[in-house]
N, C-alpha and C. Protein backbone atom coordinates (compact mmCIF):
# COMPACT_ATOMS: atom_id res chain seq x y z
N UNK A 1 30.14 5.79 19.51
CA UNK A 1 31.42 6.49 19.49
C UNK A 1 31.34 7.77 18.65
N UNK A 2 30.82 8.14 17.14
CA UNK A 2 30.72 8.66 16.61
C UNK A 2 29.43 10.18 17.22
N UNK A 3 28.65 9.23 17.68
CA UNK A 3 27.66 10.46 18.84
C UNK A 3 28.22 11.12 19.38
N UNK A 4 29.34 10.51 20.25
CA UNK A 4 30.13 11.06 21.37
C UNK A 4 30.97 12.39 20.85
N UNK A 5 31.43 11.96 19.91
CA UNK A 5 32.31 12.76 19.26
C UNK A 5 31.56 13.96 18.92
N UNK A 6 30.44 13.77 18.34
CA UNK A 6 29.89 15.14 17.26
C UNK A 6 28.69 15.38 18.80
N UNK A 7 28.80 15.10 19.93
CA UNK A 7 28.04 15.78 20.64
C UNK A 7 28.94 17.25 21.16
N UNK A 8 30.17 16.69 20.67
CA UNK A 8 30.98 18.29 21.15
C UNK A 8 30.82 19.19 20.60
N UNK A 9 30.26 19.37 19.28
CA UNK A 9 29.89 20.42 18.09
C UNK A 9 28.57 20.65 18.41
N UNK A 10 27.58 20.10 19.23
CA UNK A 10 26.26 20.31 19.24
C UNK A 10 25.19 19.26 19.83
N UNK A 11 24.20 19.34 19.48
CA UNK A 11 22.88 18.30 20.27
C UNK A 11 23.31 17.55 18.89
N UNK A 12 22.80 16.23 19.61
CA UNK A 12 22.79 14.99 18.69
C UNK A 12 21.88 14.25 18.68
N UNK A 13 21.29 13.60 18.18
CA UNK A 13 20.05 11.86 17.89
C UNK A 13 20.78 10.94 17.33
N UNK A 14 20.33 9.99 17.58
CA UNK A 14 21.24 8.59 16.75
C UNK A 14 19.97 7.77 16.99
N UNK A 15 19.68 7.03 16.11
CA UNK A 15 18.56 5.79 15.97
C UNK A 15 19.10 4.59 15.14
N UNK A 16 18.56 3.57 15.26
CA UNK A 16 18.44 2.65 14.58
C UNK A 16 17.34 1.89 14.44
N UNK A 17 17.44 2.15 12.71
CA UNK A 17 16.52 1.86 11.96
C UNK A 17 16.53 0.75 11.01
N UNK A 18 16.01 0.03 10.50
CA UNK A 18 15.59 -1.42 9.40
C UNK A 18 15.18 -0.18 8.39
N UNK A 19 16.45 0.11 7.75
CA UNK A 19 15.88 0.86 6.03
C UNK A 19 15.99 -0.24 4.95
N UNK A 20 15.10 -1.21 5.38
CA UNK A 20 14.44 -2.42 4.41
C UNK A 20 13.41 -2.48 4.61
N UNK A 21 12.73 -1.69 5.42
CA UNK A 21 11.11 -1.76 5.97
C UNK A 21 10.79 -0.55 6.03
N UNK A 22 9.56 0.25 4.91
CA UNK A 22 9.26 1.43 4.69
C UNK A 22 8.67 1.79 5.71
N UNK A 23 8.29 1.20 6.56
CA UNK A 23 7.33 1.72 7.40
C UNK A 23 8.04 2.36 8.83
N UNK A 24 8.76 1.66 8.93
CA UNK A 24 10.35 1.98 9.75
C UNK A 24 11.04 2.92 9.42
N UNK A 25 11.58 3.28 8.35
CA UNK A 25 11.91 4.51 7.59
C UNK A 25 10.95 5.57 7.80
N UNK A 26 9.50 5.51 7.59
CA UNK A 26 8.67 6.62 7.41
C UNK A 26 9.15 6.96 8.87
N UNK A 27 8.41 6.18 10.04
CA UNK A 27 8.38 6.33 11.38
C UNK A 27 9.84 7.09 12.05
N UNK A 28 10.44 6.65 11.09
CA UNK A 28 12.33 7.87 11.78
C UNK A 28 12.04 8.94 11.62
N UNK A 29 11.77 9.29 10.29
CA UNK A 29 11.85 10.06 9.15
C UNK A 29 11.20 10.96 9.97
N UNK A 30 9.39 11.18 10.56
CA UNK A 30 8.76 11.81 10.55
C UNK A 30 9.12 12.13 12.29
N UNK A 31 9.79 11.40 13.02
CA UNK A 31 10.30 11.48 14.63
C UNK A 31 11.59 12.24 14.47
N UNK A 32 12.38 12.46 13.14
CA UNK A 32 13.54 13.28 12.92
C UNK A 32 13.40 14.87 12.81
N UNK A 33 11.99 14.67 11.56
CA UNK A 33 11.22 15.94 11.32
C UNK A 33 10.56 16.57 12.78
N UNK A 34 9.66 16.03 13.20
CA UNK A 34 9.67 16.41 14.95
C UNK A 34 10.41 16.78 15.72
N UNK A 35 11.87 16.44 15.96
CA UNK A 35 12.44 16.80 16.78
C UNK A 35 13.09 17.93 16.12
N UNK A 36 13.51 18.37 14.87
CA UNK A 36 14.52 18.45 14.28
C UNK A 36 13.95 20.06 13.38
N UNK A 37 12.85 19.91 13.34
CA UNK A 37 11.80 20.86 12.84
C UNK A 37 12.05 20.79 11.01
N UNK A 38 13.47 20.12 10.61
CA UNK A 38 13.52 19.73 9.08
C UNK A 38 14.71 18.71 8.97
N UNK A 39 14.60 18.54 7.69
CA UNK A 39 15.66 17.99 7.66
C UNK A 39 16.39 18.26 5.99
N UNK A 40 17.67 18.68 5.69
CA UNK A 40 17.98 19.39 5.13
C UNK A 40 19.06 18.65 4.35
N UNK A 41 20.04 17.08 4.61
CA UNK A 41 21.22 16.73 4.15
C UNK A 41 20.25 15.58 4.47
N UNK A 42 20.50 13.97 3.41
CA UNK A 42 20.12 13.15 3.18
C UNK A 42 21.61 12.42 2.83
N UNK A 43 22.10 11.56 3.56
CA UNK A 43 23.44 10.58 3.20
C UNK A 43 22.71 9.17 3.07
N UNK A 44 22.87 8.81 2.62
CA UNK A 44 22.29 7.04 2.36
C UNK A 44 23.45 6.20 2.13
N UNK A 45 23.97 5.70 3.63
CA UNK A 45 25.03 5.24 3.73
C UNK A 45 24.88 3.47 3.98
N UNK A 46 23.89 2.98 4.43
CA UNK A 46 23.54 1.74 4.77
C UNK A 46 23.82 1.04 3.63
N UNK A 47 24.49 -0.14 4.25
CA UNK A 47 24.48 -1.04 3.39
C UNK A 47 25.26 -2.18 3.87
N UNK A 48 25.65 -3.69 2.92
CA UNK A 48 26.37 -5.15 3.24
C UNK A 48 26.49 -5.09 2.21
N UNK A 49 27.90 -6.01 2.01
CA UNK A 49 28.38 -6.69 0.82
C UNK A 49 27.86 -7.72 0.33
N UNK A 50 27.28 -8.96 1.40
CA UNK A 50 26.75 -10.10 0.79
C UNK A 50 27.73 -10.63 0.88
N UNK A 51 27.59 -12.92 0.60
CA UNK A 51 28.60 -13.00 1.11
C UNK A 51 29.19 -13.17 -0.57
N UNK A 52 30.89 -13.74 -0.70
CA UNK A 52 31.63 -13.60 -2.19
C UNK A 52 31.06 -14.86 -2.41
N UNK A 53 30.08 -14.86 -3.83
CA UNK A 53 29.48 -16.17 -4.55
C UNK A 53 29.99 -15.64 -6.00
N UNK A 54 29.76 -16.71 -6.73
CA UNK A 54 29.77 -15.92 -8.08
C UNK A 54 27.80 -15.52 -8.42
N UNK A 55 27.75 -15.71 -9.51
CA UNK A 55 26.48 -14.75 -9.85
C UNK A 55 25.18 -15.89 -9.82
N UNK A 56 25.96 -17.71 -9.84
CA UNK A 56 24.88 -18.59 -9.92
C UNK A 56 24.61 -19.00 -8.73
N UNK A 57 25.48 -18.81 -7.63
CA UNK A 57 25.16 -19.64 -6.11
C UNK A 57 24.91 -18.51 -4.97
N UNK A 58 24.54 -17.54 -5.32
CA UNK A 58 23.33 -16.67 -4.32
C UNK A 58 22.25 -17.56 -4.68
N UNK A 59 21.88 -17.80 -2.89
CA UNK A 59 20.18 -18.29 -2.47
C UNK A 59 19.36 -16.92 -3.05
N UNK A 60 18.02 -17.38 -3.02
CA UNK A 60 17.58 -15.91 -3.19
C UNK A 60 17.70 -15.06 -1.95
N UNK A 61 17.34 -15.63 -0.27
CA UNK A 61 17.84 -14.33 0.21
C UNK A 61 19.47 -13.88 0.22
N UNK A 62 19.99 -14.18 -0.14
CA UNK A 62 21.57 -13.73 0.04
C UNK A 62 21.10 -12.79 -1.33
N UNK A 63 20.46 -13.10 -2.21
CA UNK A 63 20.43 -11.86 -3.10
C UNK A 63 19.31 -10.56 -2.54
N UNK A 64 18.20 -10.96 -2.00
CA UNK A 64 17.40 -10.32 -1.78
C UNK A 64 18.26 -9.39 -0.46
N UNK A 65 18.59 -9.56 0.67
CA UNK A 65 19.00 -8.99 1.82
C UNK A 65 19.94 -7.71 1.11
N UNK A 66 20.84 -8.08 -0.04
CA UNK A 66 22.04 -7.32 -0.44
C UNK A 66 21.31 -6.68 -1.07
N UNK A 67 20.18 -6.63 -1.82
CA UNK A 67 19.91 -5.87 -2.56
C UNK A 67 18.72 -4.70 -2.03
N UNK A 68 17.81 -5.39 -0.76
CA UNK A 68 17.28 -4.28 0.14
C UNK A 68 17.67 -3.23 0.86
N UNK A 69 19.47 -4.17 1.48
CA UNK A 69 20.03 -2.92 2.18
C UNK A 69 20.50 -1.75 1.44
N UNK A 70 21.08 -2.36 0.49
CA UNK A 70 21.42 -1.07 -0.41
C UNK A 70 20.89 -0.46 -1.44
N UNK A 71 19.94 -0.67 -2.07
CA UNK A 71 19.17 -0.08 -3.09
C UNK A 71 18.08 0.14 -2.54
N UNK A 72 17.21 -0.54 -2.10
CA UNK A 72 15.57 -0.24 -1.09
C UNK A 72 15.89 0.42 -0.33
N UNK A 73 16.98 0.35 0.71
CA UNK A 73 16.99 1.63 2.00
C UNK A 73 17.10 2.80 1.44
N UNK A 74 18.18 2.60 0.08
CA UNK A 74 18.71 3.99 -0.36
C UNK A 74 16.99 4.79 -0.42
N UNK A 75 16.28 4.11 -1.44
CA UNK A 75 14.92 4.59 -2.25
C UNK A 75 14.15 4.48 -1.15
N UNK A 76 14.08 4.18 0.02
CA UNK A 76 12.85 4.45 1.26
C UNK A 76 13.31 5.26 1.73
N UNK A 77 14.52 5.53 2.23
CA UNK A 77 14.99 6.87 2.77
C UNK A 77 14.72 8.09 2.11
N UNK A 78 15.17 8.31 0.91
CA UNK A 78 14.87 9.56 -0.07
C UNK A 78 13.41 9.61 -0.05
N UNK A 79 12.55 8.53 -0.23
CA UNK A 79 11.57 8.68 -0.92
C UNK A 79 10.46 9.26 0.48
N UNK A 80 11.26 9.13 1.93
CA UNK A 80 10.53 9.59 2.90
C UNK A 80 10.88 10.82 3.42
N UNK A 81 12.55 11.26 2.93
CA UNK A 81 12.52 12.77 3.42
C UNK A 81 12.50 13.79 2.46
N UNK A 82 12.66 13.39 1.28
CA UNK A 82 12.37 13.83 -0.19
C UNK A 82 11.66 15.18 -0.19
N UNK A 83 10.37 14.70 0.03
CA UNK A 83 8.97 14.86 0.01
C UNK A 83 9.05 17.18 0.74
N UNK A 84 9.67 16.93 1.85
CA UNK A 84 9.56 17.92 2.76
C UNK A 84 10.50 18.84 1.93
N UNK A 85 11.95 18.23 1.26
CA UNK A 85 12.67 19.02 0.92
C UNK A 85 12.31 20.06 -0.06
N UNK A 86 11.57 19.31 -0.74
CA UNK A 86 10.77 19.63 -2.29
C UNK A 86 10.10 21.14 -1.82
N UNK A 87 9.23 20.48 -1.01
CA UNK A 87 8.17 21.97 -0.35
C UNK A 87 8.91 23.02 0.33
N UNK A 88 10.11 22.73 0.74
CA UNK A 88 10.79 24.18 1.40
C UNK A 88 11.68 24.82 0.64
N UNK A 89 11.87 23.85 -0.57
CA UNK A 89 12.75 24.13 -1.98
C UNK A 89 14.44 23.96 -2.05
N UNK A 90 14.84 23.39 -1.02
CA UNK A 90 15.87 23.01 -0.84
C UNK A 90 16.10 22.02 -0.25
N UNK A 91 17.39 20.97 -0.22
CA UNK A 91 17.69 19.84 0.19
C UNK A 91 19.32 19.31 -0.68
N UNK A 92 19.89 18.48 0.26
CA UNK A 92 21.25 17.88 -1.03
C UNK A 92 21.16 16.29 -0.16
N UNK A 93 20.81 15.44 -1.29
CA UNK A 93 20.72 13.68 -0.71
C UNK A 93 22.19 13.59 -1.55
N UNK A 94 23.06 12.76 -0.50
CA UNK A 94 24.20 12.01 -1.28
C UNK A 94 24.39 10.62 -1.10
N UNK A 95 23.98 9.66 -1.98
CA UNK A 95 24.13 8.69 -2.19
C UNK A 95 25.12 7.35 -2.17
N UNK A 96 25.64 7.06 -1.41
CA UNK A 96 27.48 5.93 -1.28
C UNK A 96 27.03 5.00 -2.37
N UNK A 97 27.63 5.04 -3.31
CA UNK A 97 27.24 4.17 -4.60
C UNK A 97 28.51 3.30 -3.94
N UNK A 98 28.96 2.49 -5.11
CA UNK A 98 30.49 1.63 -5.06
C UNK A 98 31.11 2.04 -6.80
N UNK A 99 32.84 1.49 -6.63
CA UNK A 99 32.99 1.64 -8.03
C UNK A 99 32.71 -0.17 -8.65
N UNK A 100 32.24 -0.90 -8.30
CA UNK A 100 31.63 -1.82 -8.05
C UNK A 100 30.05 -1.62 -9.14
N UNK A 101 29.81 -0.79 -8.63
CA UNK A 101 28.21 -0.71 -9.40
C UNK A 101 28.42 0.16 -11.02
N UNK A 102 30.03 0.13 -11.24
CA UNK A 102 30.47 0.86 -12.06
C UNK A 102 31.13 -0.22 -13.49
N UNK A 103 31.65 -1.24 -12.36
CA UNK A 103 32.46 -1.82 -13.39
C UNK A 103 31.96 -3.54 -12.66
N UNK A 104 31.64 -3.57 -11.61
CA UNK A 104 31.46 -5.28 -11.83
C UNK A 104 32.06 -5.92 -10.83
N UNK A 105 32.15 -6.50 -9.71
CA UNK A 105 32.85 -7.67 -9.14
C UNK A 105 32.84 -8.15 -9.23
N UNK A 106 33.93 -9.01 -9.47
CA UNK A 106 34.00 -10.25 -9.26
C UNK A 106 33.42 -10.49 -8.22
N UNK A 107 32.46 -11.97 -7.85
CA UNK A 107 32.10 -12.73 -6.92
C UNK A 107 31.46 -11.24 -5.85
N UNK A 108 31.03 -10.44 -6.28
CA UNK A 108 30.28 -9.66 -5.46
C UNK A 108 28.79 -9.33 -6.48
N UNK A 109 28.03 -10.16 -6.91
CA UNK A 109 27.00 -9.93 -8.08
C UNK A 109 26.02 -9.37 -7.51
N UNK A 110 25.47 -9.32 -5.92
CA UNK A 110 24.38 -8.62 -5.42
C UNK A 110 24.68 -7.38 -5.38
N UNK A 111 25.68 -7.33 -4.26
CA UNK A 111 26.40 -5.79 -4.25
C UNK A 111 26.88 -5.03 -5.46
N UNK A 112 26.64 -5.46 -6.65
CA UNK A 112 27.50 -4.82 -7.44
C UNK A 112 26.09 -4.58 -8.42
N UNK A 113 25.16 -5.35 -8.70
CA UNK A 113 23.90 -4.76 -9.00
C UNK A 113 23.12 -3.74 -8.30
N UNK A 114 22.89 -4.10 -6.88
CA UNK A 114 22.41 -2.67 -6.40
C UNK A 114 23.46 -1.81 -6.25
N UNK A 115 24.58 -1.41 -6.08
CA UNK A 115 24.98 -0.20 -6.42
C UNK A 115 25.20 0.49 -7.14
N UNK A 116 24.91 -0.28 -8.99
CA UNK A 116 24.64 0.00 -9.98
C UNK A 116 22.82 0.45 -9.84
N UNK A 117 22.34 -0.25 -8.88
CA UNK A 117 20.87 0.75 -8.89
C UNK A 117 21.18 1.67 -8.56
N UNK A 118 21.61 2.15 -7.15
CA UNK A 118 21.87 3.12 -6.64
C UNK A 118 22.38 4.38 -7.43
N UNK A 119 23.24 3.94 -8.23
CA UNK A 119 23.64 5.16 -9.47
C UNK A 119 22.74 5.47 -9.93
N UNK A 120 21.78 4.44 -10.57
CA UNK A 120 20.43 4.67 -11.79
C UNK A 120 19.65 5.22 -10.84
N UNK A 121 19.72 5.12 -9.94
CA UNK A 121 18.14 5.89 -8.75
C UNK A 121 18.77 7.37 -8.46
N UNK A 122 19.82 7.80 -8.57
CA UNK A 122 20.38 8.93 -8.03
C UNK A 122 19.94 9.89 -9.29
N UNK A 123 20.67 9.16 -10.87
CA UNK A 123 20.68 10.00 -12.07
C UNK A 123 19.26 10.28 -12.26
N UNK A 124 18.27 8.97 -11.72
CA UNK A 124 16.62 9.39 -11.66
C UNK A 124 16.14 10.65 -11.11
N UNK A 125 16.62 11.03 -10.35
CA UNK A 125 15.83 11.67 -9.11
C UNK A 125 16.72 12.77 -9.28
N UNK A 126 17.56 12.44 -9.88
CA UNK A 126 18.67 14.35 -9.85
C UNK A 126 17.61 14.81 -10.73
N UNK A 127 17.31 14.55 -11.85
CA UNK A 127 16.95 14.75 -13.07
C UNK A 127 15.62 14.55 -13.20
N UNK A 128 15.04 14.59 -12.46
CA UNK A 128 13.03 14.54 -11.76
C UNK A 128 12.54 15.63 -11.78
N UNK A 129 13.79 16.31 -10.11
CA UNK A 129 13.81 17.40 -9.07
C UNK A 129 14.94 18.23 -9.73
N UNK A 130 15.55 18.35 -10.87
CA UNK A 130 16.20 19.08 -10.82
C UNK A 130 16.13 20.80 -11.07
N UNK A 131 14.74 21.20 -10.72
CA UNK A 131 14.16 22.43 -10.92
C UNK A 131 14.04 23.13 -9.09
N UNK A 132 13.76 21.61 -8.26
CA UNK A 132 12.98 21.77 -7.20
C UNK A 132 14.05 22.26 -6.00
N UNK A 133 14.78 22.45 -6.40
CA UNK A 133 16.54 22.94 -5.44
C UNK A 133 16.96 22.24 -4.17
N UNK A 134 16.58 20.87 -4.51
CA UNK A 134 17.25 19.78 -4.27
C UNK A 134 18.25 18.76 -5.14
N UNK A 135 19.21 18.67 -4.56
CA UNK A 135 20.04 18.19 -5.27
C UNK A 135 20.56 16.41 -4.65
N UNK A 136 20.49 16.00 -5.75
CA UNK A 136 20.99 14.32 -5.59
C UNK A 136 21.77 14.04 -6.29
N UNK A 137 22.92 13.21 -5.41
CA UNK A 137 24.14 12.90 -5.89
C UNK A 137 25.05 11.47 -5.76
N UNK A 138 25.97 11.15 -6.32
CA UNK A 138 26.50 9.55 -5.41
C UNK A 138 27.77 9.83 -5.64
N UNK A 139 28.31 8.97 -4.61
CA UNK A 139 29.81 8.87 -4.54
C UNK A 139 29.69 7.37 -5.06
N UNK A 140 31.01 7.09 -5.30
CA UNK A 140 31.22 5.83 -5.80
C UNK A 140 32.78 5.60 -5.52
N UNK A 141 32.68 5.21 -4.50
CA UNK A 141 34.32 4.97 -3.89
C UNK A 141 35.04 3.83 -4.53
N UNK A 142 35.96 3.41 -4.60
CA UNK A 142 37.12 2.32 -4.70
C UNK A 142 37.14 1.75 -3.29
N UNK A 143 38.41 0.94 -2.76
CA UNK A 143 38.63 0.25 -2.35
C UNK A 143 39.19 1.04 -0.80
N UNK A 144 38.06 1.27 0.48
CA UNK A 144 38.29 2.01 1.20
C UNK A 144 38.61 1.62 2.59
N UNK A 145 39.68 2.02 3.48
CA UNK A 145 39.91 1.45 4.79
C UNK A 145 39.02 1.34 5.64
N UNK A 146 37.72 0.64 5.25
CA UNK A 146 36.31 0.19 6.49
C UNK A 146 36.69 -0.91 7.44
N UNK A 147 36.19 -0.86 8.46
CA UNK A 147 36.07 -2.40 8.83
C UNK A 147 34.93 -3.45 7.95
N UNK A 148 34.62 -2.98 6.90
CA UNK A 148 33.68 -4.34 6.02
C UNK A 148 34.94 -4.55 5.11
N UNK A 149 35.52 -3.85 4.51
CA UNK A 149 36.46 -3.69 3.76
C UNK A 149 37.62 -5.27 4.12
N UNK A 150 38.10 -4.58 5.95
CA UNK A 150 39.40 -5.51 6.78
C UNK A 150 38.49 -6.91 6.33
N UNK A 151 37.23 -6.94 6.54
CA UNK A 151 36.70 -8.47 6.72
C UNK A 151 36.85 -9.23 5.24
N UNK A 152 37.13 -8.81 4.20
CA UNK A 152 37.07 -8.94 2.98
C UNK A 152 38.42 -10.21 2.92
N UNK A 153 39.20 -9.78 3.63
CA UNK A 153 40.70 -10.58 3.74
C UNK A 153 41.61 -9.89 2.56
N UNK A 154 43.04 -10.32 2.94
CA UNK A 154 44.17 -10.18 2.46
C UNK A 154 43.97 -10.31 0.77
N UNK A 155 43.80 -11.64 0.20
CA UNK A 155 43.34 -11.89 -1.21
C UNK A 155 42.77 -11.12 -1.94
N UNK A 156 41.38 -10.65 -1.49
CA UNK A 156 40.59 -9.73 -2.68
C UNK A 156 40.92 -7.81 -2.65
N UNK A 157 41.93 -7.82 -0.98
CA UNK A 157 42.37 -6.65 -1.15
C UNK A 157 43.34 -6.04 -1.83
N UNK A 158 44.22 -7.10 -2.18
CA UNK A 158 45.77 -7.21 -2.51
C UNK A 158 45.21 -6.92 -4.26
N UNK A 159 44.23 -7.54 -4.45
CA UNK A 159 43.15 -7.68 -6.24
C UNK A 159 42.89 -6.47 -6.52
N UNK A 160 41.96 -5.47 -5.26
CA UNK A 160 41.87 -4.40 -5.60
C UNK A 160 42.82 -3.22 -5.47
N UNK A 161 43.62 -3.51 -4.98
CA UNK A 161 44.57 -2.65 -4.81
C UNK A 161 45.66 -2.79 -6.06
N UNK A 162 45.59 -3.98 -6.34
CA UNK A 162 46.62 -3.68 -7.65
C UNK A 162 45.90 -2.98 -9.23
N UNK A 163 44.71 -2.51 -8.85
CA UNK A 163 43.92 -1.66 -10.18
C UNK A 163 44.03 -0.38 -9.61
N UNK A 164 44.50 0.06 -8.63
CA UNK A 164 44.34 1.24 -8.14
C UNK A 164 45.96 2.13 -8.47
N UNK A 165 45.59 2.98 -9.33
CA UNK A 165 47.48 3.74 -9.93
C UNK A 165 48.08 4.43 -8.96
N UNK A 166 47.31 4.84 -7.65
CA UNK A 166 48.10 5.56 -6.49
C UNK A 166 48.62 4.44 -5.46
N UNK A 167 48.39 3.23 -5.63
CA UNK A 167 48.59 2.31 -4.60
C UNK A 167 48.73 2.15 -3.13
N UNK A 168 47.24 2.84 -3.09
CA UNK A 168 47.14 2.64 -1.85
C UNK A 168 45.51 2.70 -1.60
N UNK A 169 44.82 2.49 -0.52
CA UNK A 169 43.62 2.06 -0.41
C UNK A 169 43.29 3.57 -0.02
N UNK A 170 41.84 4.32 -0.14
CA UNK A 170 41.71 5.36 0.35
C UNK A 170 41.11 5.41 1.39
N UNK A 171 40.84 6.42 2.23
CA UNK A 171 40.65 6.93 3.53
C UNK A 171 39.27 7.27 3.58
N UNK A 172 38.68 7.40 4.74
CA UNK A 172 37.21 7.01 5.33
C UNK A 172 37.12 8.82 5.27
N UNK A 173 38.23 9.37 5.68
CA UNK A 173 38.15 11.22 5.95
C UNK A 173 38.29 11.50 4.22
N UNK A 174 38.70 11.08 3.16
CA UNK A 174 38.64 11.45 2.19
C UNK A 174 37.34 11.41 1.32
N UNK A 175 36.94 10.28 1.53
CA UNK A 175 35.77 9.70 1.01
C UNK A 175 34.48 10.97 1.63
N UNK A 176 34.42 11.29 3.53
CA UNK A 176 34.11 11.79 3.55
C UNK A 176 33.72 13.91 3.30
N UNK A 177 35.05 13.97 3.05
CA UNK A 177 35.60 15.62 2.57
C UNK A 177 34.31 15.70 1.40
N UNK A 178 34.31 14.65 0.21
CA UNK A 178 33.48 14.68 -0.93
C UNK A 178 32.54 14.87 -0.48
N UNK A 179 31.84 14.16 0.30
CA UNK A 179 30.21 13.55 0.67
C UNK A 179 29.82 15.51 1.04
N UNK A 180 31.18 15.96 2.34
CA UNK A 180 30.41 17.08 2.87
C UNK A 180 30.76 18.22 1.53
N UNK A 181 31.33 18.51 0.63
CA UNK A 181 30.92 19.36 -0.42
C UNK A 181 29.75 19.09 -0.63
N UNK A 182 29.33 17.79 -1.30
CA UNK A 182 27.93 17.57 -2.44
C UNK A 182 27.19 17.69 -1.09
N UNK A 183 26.91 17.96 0.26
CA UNK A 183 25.75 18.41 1.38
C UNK A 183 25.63 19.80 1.42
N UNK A 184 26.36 20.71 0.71
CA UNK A 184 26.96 21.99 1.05
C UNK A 184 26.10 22.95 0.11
N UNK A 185 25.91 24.04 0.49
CA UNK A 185 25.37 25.08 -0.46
C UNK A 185 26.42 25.01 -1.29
N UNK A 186 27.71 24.94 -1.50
CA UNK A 186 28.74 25.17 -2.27
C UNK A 186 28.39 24.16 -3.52
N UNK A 187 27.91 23.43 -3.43
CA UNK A 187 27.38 22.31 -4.44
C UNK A 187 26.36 23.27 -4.66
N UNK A 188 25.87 23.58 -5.75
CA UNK A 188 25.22 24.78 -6.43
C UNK A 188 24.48 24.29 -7.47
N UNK A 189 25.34 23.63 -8.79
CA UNK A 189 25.19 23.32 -9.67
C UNK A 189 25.81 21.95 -10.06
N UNK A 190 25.56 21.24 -9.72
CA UNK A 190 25.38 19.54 -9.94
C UNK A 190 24.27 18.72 -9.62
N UNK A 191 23.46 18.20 -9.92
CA UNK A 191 22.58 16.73 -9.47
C UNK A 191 22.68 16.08 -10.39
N UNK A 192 22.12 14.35 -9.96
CA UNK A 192 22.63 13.47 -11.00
C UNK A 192 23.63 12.94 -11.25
N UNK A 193 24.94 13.45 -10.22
CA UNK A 193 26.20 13.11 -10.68
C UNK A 193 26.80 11.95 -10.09
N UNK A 194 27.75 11.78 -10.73
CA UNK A 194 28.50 10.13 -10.16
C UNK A 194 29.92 10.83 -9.51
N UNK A 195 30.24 10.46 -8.83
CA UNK A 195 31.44 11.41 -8.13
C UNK A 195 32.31 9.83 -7.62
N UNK A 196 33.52 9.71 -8.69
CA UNK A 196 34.43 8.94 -8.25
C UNK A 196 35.25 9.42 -7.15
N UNK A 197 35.37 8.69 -6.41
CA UNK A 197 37.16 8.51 -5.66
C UNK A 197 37.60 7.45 -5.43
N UNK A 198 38.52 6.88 -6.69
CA UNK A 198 38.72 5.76 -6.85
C UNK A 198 40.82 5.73 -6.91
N UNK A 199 41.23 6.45 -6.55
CA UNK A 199 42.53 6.48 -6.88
C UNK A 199 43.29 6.36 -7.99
N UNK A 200 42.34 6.85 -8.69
CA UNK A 200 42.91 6.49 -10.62
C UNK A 200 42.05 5.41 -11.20
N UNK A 201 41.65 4.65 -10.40
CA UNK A 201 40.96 3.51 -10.53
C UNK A 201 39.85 3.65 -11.76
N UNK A 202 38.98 4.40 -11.88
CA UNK A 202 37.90 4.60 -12.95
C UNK A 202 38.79 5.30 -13.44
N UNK A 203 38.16 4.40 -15.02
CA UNK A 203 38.91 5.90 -15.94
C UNK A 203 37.72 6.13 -17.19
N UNK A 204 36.38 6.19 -16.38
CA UNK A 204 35.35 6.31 -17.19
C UNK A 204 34.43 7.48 -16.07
């Protein structure tokens, strides 16, 4: 659906890829660069919640799966288109952290550790490359109208929504407005950064 749409602005590719398997990642990566002749904006959007345990009754794969999709894909992805950006001296990777990897879920302990990697891998790598005029960044959203979000149910939304001071859940077009600044030449001078949109929600 989303192809369809942005084929009206231009040529499009869409793949699907296992960014839990480096070798799968490389193999996009370098079939993207081929077709594509570079590649210039890095979003590292993949990811699962895992299912709600507390922190002692994750199996290990229910920890391992949550923590590949979102912290390993993040770091195989970068770490495979990275590389090119460096040498042409420009690039902007933006990272979908959670405010989760900020402050903690309840009964979300996988997801809420790797997206606390995901922060620590972003502030890494801003602050590596930050000479090399590539820039790395993360968002770290609140509580956002996804369909992973709807599947969450009534209970833990009604939870997060009452920490939120605008009271109301935020928007998929808001979340994204941020993402396309920090892709933008207009993003100039930032890497490393944590970029809330949490509705009041962080107040750190």
């Amino acid at each position: 659906e989303a192809a369809t749409r942005l084929s009206n602005l231009g040529a499009v590719d869409t793949r699907v890829v296992d960014v839990t398997t480096s070798a799968a990642v490389n193999e996009a990566a370098r079939a993207v660069e081929a077709l594509w002749g570079k590649v210039d904006i890095l979003c590292n959007n993949a990811g699962i919640l895992g299912p709600r345990k507390t922190g002692l009754e994750h199996t290990d794969h229910e920890w391992q799966s949550c923590v590949d999709a979102v912290l390993t894909g993040t770091y195989f992805c970068s770490r495979a288109l990275m590389p090119g950006m460096v040498a042409r001296g420009y690039g902007r990777i933006v990272n979908i952290a959670s405010i989760s990897g900020k402050e903690g879920s309840p009964m979300m302990p996988a997801y809420s550790a790797a997206k606390a990697g995901v922060i620590g891998l972003t502030k890494s790598l801003g602050r590596e490359y930050g000479t090399s005029g590539v820039l790395v960044n993360c968002v770290t959203p609140a509580t956002i109208e996804t369909g992973m979000v709807r599947d969450l149910g009534a209970e833990y939304k009604n939870f997060a929504l009452a920490r939120v001071p605008m009271k109301r859940y935020g928007r998929i077009e808001e979340v994204a407005a941020l993402v396309a600044f920090l892709s933008s030449e207009e993003n100039s001078f930032e890497t490393g950064g944590v970029f809330d949109i949490s509705g009041g929600r962080s107040a750190y």
